[in-house]
N, C-alpha and C. Protein backbone atom coordinates (compact mmCIF):
# COMPACT_ATOMS: atom_id res chain seq x y z
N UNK A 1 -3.71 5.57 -16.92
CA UNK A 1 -5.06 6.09 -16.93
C UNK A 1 -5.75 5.71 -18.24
N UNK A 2 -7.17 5.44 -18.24
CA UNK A 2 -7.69 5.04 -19.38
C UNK A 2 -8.77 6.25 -19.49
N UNK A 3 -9.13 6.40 -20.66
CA UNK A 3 -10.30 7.54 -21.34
C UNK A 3 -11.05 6.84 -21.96
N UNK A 4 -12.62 6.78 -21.45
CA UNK A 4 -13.66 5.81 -21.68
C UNK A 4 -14.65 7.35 -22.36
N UNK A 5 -15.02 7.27 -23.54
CA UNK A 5 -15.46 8.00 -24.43
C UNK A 5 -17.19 7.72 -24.94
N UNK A 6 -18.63 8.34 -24.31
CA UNK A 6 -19.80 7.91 -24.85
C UNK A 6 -20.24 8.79 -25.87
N UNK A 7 -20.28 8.47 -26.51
CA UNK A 7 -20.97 9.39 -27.53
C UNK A 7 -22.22 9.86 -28.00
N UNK A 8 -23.01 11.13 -28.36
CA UNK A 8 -24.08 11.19 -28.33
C UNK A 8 -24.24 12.67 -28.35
N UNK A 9 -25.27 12.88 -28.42
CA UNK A 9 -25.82 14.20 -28.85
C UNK A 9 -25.63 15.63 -27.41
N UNK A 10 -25.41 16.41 -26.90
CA UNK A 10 -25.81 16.84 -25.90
C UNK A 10 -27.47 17.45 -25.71
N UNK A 11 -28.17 17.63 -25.08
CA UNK A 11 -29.48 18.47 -24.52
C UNK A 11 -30.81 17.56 -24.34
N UNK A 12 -31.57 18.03 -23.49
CA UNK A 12 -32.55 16.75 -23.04
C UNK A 12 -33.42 16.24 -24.24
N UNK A 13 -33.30 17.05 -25.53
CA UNK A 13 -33.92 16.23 -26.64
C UNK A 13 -33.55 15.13 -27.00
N UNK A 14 -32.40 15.23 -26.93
CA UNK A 14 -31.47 13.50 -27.44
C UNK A 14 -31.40 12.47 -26.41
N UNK A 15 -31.66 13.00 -25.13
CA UNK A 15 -31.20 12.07 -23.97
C UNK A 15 -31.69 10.81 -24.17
N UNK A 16 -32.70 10.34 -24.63
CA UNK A 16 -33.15 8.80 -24.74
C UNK A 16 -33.36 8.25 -26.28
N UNK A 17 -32.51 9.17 -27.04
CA UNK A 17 -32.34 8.44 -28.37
C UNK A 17 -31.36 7.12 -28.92
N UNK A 18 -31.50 6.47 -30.21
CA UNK A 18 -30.78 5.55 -30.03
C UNK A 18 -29.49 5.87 -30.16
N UNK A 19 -29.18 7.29 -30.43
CA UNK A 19 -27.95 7.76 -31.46
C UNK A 19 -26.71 7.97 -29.85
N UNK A 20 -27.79 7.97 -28.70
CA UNK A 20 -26.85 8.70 -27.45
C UNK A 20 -26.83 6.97 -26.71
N UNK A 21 -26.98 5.88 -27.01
CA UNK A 21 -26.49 5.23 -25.86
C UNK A 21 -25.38 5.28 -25.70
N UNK A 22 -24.25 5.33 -26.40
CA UNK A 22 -22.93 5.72 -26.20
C UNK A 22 -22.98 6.54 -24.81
N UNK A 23 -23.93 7.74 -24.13
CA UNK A 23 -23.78 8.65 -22.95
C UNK A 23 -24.25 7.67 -21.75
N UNK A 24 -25.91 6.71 -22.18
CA UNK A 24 -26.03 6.21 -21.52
C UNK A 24 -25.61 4.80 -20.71
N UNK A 25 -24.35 4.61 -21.59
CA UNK A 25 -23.61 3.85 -20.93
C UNK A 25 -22.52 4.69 -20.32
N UNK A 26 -22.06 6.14 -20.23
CA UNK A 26 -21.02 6.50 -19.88
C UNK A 26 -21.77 6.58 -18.32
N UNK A 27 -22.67 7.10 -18.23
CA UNK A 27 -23.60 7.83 -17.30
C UNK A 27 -23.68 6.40 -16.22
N UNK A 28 -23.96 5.31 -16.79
CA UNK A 28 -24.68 4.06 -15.91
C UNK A 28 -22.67 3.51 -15.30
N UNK A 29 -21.64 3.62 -16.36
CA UNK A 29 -20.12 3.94 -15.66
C UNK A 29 -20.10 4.33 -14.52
N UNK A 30 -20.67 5.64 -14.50
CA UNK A 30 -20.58 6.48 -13.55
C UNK A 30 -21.14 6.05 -12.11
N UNK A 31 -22.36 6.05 -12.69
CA UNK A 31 -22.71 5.41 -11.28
C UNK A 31 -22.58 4.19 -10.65
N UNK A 32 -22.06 2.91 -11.47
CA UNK A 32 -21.45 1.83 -10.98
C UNK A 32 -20.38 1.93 -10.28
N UNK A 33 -19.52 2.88 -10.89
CA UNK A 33 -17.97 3.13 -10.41
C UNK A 33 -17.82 4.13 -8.97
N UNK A 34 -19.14 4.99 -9.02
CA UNK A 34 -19.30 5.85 -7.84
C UNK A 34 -18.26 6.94 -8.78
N UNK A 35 -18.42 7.34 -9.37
CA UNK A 35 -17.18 8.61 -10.32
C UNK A 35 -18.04 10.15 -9.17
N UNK A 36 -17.09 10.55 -10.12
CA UNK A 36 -17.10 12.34 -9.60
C UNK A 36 -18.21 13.01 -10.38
N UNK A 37 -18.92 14.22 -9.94
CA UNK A 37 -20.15 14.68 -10.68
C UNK A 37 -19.18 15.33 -11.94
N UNK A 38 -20.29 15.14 -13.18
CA UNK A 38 -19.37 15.19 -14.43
C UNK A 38 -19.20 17.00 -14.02
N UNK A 39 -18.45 17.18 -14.59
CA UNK A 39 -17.53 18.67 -14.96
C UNK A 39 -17.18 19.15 -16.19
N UNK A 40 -17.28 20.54 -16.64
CA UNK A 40 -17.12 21.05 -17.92
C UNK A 40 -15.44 20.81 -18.26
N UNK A 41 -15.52 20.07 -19.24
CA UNK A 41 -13.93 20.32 -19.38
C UNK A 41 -14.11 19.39 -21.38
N UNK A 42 -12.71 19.49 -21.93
CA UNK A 42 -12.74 19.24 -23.56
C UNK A 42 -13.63 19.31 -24.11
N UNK A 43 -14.58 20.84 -24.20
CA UNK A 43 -15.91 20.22 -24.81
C UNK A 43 -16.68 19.27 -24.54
N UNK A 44 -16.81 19.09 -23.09
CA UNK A 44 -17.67 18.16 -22.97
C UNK A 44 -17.89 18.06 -21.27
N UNK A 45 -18.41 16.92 -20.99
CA UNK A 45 -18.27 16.66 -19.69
C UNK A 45 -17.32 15.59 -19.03
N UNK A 46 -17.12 15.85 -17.87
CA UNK A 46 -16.05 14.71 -17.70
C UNK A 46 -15.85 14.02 -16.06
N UNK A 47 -15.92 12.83 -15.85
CA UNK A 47 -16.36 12.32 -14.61
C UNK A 47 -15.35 11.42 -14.74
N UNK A 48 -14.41 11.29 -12.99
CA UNK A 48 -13.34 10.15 -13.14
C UNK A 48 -13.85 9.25 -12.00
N UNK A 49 -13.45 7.82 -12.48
CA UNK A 49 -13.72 6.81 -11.73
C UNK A 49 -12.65 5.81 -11.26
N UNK A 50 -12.64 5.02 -10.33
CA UNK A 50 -11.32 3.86 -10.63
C UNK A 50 -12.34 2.43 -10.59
N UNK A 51 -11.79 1.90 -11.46
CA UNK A 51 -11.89 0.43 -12.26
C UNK A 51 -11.04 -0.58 -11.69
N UNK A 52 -10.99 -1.21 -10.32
CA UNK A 52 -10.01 -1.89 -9.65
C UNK A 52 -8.69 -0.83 -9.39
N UNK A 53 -7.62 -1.05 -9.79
CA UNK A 53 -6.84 0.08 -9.39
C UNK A 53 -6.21 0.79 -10.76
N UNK A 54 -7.12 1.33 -11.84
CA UNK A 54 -7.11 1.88 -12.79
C UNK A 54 -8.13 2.85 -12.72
N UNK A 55 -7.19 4.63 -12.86
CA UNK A 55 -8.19 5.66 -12.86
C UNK A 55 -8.60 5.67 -14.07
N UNK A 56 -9.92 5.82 -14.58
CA UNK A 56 -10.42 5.85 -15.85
C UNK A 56 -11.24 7.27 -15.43
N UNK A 57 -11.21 8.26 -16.74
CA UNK A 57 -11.69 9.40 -17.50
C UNK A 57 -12.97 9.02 -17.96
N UNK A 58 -14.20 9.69 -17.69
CA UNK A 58 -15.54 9.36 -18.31
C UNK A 58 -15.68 10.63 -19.27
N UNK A 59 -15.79 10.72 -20.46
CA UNK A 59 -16.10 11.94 -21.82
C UNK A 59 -17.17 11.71 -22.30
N UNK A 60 -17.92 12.66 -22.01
CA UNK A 60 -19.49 12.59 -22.98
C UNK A 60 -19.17 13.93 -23.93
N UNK A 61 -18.82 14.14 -24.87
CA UNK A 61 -18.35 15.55 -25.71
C UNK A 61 -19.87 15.93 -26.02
N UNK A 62 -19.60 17.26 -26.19
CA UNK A 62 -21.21 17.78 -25.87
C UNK A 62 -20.69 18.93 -27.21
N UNK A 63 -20.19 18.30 -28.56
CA UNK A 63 -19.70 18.95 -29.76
C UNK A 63 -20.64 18.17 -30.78
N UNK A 64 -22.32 17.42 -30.25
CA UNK A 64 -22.37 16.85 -31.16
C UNK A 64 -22.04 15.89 -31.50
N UNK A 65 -22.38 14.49 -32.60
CA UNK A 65 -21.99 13.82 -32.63
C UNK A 65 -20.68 13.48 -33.78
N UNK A 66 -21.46 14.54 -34.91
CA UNK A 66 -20.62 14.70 -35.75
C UNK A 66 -19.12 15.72 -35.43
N UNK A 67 -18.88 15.72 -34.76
CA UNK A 67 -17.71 16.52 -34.32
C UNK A 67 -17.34 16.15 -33.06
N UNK A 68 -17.34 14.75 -32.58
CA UNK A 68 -17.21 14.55 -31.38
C UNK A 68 -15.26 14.36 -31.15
N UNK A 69 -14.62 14.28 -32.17
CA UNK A 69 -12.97 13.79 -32.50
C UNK A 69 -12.55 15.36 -31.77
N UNK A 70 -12.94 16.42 -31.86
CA UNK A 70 -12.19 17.99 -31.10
C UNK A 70 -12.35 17.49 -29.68
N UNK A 71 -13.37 16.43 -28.62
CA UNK A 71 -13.47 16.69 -27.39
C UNK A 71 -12.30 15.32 -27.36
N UNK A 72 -12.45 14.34 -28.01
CA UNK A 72 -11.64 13.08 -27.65
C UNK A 72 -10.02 13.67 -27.61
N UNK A 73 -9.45 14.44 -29.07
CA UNK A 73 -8.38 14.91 -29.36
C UNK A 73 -7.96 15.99 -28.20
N UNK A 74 -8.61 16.84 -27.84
CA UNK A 74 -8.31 17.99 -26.32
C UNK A 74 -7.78 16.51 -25.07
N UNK A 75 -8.67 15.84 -24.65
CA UNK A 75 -8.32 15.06 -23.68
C UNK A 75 -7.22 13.93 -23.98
N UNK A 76 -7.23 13.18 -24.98
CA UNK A 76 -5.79 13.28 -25.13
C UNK A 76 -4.55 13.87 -24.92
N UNK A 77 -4.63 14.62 -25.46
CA UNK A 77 -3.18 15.64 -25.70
C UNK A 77 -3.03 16.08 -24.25
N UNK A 78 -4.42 16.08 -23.26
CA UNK A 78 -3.92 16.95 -22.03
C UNK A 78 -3.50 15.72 -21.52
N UNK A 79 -3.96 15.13 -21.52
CA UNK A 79 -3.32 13.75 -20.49
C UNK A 79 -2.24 12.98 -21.21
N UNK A 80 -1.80 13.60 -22.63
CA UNK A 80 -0.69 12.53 -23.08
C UNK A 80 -0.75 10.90 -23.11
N UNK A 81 -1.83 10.95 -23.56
CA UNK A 81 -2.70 9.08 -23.54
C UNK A 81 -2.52 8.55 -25.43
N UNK A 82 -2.01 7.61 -24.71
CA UNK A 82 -2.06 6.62 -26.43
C UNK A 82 -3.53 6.35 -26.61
N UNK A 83 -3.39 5.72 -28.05
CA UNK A 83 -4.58 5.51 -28.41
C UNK A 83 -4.54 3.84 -27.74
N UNK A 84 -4.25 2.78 -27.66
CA UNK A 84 -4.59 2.22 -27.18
C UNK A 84 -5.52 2.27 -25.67
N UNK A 85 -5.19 3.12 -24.76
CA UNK A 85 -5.87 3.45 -23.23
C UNK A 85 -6.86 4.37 -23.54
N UNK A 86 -7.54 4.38 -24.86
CA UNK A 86 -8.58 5.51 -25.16
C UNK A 86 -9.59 3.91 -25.74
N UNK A 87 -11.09 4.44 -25.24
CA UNK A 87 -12.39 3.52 -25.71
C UNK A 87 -13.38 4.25 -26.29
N UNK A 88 -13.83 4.44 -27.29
CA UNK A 88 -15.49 5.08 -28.02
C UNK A 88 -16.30 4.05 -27.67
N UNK A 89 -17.37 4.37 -27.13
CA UNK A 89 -18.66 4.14 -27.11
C UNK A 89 -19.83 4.49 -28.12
N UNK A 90 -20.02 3.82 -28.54
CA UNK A 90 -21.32 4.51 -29.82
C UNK A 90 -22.59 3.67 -30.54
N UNK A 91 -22.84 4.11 -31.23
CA UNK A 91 -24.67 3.16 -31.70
C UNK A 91 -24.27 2.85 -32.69
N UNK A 92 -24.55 1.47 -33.08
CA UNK A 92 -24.24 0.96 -34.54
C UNK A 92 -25.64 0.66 -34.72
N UNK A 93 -25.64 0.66 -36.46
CA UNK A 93 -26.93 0.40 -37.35
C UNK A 93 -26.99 -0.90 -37.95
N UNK A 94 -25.94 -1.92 -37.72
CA UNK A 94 -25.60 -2.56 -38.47
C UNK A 94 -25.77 -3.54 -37.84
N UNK A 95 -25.39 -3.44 -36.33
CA UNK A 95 -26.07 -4.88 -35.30
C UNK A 95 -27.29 -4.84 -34.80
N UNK A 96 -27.36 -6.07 -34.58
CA UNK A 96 -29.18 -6.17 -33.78
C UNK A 96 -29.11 -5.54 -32.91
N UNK A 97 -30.61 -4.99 -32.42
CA UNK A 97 -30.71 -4.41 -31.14
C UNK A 97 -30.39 -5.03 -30.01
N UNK A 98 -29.47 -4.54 -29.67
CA UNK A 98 -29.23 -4.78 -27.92
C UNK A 98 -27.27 -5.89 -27.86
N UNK A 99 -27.43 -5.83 -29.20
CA UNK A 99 -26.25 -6.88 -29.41
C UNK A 99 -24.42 -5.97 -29.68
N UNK A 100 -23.54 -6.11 -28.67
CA UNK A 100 -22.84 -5.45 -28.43
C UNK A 100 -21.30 -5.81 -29.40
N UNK A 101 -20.41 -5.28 -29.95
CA UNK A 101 -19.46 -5.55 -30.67
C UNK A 101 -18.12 -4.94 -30.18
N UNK A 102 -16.91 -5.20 -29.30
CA UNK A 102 -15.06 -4.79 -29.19
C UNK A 102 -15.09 -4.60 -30.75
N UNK A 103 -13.93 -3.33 -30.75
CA UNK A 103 -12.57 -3.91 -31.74
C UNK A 103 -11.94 -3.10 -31.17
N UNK A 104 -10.42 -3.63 -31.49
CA UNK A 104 -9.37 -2.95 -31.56
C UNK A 104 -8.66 -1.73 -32.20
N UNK A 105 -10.02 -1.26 -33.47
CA UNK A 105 -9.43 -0.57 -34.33
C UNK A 105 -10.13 -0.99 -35.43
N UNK A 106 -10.19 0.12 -36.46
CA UNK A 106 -10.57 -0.19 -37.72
C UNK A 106 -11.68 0.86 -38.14
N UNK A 107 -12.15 1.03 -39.69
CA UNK A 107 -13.22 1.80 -39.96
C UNK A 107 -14.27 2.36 -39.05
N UNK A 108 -14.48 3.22 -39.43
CA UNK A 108 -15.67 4.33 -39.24
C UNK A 108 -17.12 3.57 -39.25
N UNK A 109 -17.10 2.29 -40.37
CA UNK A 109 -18.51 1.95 -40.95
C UNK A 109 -19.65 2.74 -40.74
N UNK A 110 -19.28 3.94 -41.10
CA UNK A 110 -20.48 5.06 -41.29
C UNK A 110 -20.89 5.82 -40.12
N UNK A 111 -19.90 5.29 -38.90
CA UNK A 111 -20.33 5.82 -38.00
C UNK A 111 -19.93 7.36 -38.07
N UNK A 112 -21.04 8.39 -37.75
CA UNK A 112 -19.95 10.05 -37.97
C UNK A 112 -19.27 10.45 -36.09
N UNK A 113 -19.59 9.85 -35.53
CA UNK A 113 -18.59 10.02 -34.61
C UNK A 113 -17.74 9.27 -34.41
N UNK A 114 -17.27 8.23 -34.64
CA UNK A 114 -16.01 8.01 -34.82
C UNK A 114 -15.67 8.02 -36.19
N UNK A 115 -16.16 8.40 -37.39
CA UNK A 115 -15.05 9.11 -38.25
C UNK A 115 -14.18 10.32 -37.95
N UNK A 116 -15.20 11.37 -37.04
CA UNK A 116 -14.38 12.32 -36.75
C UNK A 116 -13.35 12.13 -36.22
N UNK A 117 -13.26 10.99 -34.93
CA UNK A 117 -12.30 10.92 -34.13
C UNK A 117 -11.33 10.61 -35.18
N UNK A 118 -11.35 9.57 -35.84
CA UNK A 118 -10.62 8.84 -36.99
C UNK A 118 -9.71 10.26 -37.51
N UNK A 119 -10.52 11.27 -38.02
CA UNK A 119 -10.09 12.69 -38.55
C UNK A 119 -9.40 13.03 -37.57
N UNK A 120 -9.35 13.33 -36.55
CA UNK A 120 -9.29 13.90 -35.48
C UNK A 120 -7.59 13.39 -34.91
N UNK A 121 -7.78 11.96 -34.69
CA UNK A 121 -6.45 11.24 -34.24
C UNK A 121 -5.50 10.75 -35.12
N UNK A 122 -6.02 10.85 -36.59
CA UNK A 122 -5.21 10.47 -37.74
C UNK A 122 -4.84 9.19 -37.26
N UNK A 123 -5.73 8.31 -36.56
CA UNK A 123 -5.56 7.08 -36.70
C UNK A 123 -6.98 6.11 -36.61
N UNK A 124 -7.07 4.99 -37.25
CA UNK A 124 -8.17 4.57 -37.12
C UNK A 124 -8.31 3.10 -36.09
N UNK A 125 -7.20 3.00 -35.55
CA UNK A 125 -6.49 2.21 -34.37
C UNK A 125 -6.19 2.74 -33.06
N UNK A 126 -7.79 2.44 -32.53
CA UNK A 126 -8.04 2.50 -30.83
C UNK A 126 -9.74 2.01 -31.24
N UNK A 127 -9.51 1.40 -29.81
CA UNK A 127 -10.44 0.30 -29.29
C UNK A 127 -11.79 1.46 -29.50
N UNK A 128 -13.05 0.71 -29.90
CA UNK A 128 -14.18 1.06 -29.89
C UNK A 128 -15.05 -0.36 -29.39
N UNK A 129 -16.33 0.47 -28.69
CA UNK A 129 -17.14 -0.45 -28.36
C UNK A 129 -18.88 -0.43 -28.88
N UNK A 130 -19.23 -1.13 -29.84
CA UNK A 130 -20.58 -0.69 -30.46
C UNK A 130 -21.68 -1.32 -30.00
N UNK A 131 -22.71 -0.95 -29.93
CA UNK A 131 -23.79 -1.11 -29.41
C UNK A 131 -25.25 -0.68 -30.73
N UNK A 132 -25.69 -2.29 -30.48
CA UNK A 132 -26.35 -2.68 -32.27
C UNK A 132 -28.15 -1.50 -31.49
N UNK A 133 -28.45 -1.08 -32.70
CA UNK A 133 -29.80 -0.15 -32.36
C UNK A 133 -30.73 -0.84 -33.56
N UNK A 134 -29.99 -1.32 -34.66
CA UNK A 134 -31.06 -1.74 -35.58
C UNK A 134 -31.28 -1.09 -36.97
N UNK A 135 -31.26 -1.24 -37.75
CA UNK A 135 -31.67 -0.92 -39.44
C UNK A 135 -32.95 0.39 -39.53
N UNK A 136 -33.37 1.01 -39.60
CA UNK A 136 -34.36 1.82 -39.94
C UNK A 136 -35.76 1.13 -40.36
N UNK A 137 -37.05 1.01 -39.88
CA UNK A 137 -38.04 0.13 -40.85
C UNK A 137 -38.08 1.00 -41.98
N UNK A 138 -38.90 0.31 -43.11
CA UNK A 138 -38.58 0.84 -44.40
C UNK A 138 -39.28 2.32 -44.68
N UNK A 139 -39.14 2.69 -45.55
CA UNK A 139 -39.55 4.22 -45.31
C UNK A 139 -38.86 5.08 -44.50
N UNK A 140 -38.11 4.73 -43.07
CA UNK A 140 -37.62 5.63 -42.27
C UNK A 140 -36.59 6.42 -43.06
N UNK A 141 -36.12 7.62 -42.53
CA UNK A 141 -35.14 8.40 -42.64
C UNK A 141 -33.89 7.81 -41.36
N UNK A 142 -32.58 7.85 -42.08
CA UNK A 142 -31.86 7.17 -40.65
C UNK A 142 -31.74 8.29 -39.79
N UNK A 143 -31.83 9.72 -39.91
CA UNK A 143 -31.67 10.61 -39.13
C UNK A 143 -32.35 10.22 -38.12
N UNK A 144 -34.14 10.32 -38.72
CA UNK A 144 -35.17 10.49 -37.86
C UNK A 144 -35.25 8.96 -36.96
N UNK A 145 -34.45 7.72 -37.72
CA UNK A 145 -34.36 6.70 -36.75
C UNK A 145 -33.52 6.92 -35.58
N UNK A 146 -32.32 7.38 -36.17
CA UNK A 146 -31.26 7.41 -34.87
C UNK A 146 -31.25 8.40 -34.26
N UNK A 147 -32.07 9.44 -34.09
CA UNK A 147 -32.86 10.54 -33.46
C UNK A 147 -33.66 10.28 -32.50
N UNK A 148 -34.28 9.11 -32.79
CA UNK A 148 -36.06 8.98 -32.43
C UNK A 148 -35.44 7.91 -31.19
N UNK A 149 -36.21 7.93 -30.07
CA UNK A 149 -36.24 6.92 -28.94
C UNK A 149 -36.77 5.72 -29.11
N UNK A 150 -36.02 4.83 -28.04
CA UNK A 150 -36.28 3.32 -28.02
C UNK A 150 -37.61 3.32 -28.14
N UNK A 151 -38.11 1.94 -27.99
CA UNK A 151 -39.52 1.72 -28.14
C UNK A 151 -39.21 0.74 -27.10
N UNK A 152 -40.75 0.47 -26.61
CA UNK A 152 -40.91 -0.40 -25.05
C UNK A 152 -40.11 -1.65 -25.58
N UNK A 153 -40.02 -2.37 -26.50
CA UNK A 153 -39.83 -3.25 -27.56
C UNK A 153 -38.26 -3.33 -27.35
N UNK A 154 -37.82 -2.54 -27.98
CA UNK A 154 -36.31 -2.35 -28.27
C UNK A 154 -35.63 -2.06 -26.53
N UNK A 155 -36.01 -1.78 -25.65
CA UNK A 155 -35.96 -1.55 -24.25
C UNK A 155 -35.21 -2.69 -23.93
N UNK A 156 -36.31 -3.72 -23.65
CA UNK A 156 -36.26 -4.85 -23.78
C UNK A 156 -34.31 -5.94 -24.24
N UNK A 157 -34.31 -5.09 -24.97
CA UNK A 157 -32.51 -5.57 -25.39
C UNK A 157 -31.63 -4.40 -24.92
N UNK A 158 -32.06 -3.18 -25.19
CA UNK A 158 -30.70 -2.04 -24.53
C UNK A 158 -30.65 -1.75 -23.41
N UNK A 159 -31.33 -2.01 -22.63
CA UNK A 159 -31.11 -1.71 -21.04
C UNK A 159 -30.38 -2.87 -20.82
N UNK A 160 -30.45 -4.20 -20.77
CA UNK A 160 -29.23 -5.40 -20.77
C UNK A 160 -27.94 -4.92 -21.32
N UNK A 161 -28.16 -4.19 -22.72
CA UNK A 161 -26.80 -3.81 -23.28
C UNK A 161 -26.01 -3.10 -22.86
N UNK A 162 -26.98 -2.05 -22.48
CA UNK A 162 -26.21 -1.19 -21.50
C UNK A 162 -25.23 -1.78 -20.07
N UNK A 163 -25.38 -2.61 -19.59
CA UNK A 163 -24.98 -3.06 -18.45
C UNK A 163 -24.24 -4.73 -18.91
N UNK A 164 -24.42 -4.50 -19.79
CA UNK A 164 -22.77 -5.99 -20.43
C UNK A 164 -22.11 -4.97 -20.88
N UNK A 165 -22.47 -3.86 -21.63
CA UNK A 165 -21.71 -2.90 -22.59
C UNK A 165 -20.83 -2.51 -20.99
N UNK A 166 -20.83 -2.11 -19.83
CA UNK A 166 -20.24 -1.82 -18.58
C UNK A 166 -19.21 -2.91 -18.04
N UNK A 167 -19.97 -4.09 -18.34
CA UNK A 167 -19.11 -4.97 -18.00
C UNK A 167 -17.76 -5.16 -18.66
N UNK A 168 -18.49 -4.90 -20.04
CA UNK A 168 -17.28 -5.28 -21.28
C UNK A 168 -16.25 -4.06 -21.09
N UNK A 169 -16.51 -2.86 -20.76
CA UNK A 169 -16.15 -1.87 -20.40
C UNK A 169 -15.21 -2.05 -19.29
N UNK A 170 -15.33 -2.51 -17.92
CA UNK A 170 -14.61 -3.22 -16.98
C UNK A 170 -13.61 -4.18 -17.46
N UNK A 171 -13.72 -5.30 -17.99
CA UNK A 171 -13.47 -6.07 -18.79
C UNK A 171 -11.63 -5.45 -19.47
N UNK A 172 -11.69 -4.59 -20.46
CA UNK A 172 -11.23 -3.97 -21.18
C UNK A 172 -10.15 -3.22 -20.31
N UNK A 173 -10.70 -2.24 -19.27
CA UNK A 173 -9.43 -1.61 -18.43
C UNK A 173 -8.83 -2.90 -17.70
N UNK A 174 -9.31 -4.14 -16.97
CA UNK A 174 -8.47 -4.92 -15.93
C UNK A 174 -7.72 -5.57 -16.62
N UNK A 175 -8.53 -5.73 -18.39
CA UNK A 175 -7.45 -7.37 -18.66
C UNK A 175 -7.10 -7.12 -20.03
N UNK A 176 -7.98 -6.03 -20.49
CA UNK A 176 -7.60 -5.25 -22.17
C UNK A 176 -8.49 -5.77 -23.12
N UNK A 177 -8.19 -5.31 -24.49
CA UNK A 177 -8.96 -5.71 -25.59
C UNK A 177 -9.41 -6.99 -26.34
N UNK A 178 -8.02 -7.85 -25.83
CA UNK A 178 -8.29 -9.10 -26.55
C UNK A 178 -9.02 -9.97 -25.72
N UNK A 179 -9.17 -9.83 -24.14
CA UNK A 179 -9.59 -10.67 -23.40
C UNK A 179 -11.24 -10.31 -23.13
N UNK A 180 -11.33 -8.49 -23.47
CA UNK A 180 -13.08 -8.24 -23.55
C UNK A 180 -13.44 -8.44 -24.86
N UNK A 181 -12.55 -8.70 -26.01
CA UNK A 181 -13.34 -9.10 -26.96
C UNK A 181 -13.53 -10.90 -26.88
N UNK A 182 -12.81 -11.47 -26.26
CA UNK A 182 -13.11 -12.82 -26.41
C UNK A 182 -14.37 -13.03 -25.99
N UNK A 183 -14.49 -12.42 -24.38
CA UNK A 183 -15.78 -12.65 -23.75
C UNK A 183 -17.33 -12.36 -24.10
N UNK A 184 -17.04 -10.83 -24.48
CA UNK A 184 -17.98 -10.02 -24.99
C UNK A 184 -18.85 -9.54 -26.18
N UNK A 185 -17.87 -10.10 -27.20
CA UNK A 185 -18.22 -10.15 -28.39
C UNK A 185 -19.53 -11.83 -29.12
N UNK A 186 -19.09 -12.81 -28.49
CA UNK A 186 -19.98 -13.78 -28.34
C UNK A 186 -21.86 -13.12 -27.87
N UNK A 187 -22.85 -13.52 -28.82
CA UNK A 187 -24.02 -13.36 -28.35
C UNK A 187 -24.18 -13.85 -26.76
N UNK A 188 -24.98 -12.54 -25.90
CA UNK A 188 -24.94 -12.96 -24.17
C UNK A 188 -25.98 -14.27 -24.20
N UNK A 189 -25.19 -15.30 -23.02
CA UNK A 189 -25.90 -16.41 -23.03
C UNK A 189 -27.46 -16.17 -21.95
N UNK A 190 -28.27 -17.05 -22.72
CA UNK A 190 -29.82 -16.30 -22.16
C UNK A 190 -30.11 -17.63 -20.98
């Protein structure tokens, strides 16, 4: 079984911010895969799907973003899952908009939901999948950036992302990390 992890804020204020595509790719999972209506469970919500003949776990932790490692760490431990068959989903500041990044493991780079997890699993080795939102224009606050919703503009690249970010997602449970990062990590050909 794999545990596919979006991250993001819970309540309809955040729903279309840049800080929650992490949900809105869990959510667009969902309905590709035909999953189960999400359900209260680890702090969060939780919808299962199968991925060819792999049941995969959908987690949107609804602890916030900064404390999202208590909903990842509960679903673990209940299902007894390595960190390898576990995926974060989340918003990076650091890639272009709409431009998607695998790893296998490694730093936080400022992200606070997966530092927590990092805290959380006492390891910083399991697959994450990032999704670029963009730098702040100058003057911004990054709160109020990664708070604040797309723009018709920025649309334009994350609704595509969202749906390679699925693919790469697919990708990852049939054939694993090294074979969705080969594919996926390359800028999408236009």
């Amino acid at each position: 079984m794999k545990l596919i992890v979006g991250l993001g804020n819970p309540g309809r204020e955040y729903e279309q911010t840049r800080h929650n595509v992490g949900f809105m790719v869990a959510s667009e999972l969902v309905r590709r895969f035909m999953g189960t209506p999400p359900t209260p469970k680890f702090k969060g919500e939780v919808s299962e799907v199968r991925i060819g003949s792999e049941k995969a776990l959908i987690l949107c932790p609804h602890t916030y973003m900064n404390a999202s490692g208590q909903s990842v760490r509960k679903a673990i431990d209940f299902y007894k899952l390595e960190t390898e068959d576990l995926i974060l989903i989340c918003d990076d500041l650091n890639l272009a908009c709409g431009r998607i990044r695998l790893r296998r493991g490694g730093s936080a780079g400022g992200q606070k939901g997966l530092a927590d997890t990092i805290r959380h699993l006492g390891t910083d080795q399991y697959p994450r999948l990032r999704i670029g939102i963009d730098r702040p224009p100058a003057k911004w606050q990054v709160t109020d950036f990664v708070l604040g919703n797309f723009t018709e503009e920025e649309r334009t690249n994350i609704d595509p992302a969202i749906s390679r970010s699925c693919d790469a997602i697919e990708c990852w449970v049939k054939e694993g990390i090294t074979e969705a990062m080969t594919v996926y990590n390359a800028p999408p050909q236009t």
